[in-house]
C-alpha atoms as a PDB file:
ATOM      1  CA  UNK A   1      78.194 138.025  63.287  1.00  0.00           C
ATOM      2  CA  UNK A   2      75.091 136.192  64.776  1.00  0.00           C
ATOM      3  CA  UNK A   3      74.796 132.985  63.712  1.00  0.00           C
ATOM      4  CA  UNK A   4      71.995 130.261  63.681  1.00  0.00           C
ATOM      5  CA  UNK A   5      72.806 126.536  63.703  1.00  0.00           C
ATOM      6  CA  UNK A   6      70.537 123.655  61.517  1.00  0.00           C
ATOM      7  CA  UNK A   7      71.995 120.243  62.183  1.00  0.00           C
ATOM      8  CA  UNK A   8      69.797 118.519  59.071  1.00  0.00           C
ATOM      9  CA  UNK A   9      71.830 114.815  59.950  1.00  0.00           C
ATOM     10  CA  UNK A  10      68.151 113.159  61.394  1.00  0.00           C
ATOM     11  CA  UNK A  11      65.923 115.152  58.976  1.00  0.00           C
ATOM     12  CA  UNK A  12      65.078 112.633  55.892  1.00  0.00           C
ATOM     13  CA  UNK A  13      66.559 114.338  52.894  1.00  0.00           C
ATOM     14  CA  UNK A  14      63.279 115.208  51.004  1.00  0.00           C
ATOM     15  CA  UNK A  15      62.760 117.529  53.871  1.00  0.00           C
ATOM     16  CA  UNK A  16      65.662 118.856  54.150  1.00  0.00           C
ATOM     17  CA  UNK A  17      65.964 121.749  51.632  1.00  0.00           C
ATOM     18  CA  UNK A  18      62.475 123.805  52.535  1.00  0.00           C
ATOM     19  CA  UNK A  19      63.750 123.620  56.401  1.00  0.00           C
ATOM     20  CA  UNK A  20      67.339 125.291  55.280  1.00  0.00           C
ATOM     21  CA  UNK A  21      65.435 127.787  52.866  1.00  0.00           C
ATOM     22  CA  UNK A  22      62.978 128.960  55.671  1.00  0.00           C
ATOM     23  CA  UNK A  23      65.519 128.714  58.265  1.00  0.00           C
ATOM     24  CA  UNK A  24      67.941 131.363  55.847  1.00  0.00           C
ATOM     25  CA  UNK A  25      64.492 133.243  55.434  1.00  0.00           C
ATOM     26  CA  UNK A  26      64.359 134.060  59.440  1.00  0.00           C
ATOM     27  CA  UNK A  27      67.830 135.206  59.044  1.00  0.00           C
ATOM     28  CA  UNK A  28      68.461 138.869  59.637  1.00  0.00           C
ATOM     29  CA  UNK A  29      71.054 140.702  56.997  1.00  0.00           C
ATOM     30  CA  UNK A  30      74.376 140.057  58.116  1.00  0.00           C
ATOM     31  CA  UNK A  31      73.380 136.571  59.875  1.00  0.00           C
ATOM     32  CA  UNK A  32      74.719 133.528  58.646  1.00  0.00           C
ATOM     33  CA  UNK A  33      72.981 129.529  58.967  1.00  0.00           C
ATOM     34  CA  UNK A  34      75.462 127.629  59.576  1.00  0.00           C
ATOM     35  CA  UNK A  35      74.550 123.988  58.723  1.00  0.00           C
ATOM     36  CA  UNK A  36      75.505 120.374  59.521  1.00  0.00           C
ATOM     37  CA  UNK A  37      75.118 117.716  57.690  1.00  0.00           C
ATOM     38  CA  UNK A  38      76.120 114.254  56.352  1.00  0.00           C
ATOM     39  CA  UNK A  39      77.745 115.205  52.971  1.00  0.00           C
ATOM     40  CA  UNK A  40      79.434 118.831  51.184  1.00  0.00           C
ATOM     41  CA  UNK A  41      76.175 120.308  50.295  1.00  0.00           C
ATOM     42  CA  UNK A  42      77.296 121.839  46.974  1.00  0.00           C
ATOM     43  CA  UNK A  43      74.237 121.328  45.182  1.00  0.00           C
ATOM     44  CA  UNK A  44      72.563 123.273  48.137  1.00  0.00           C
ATOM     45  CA  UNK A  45      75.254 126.193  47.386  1.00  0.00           C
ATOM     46  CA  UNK A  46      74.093 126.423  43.639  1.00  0.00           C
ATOM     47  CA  UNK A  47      70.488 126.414  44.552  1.00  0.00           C
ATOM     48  CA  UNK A  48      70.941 129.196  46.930  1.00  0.00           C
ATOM     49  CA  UNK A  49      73.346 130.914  44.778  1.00  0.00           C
ATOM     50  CA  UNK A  50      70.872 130.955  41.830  1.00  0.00           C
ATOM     51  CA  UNK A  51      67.911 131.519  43.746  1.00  0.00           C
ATOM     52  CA  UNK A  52      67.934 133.309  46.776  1.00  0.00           C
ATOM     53  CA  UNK A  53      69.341 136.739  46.475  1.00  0.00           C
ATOM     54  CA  UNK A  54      70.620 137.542  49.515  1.00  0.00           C
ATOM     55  CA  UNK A  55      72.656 134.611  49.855  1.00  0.00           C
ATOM     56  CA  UNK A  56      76.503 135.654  50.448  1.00  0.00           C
ATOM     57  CA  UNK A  57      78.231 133.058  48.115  1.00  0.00           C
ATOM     58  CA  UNK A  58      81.216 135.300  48.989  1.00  0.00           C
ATOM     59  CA  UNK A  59      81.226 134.654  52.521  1.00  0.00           C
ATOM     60  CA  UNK A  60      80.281 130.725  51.860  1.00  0.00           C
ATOM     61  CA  UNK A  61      82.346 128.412  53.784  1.00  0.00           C
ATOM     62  CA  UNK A  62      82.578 124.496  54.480  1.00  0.00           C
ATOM     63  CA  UNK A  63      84.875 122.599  56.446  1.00  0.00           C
ATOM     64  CA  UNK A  64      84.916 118.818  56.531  1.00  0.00           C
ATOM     65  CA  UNK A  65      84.959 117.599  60.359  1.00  0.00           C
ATOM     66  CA  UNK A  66      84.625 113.810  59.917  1.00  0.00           C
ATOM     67  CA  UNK A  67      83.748 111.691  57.051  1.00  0.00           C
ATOM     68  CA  UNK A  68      80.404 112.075  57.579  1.00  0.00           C
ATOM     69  CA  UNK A  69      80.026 115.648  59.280  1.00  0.00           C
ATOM     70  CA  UNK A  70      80.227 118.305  56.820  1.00  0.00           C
ATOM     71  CA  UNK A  71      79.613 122.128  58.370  1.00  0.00           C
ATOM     72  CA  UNK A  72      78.929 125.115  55.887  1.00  0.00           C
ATOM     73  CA  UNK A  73      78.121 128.634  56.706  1.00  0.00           C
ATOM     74  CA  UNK A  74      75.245 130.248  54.316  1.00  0.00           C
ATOM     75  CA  UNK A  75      76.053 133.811  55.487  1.00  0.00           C
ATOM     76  CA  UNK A  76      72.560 136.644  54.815  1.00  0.00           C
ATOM     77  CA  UNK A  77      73.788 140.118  53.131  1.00  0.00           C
END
């Protein structure tokens, strides 16, 4: 499954969420984002889960690397 990576860690947090939502938007189906960043971004999940319909919440998955390096896989049906 292709994959595209977003490492959001510099990006100040305000602009974080409209560079993951038109990153996922460039995504073919069956693509996943796969994202790092500082903290679990389960408020992300919800918003993507309740907005954006071809979000996989399914196929979601996060792993916890370090304390501070969180990486989450936002997979496109």
């Amino acid at each position: 499954m292709p994959e595209t990576t977003l490492d959001v860690r510099e990006i100040p947090p305000s602009d974080r969420h409209p560079k993951i939502h038109d990153a996922f938007a460039d995504l073919e189906s069956g693509e996943s984002l796969v994202l790092i960043n500082d903290h679990e971004p389960k408020p992300l999940f919800y918003e993507m889960q309740a907005e954006v319909e071809s979000f996989d919440a399914e196929g979601y998955t996060v792993e916890q690397r370090s304390p501070n390096e969180f990486v989450a896989t936002f997979p496109k049906q």
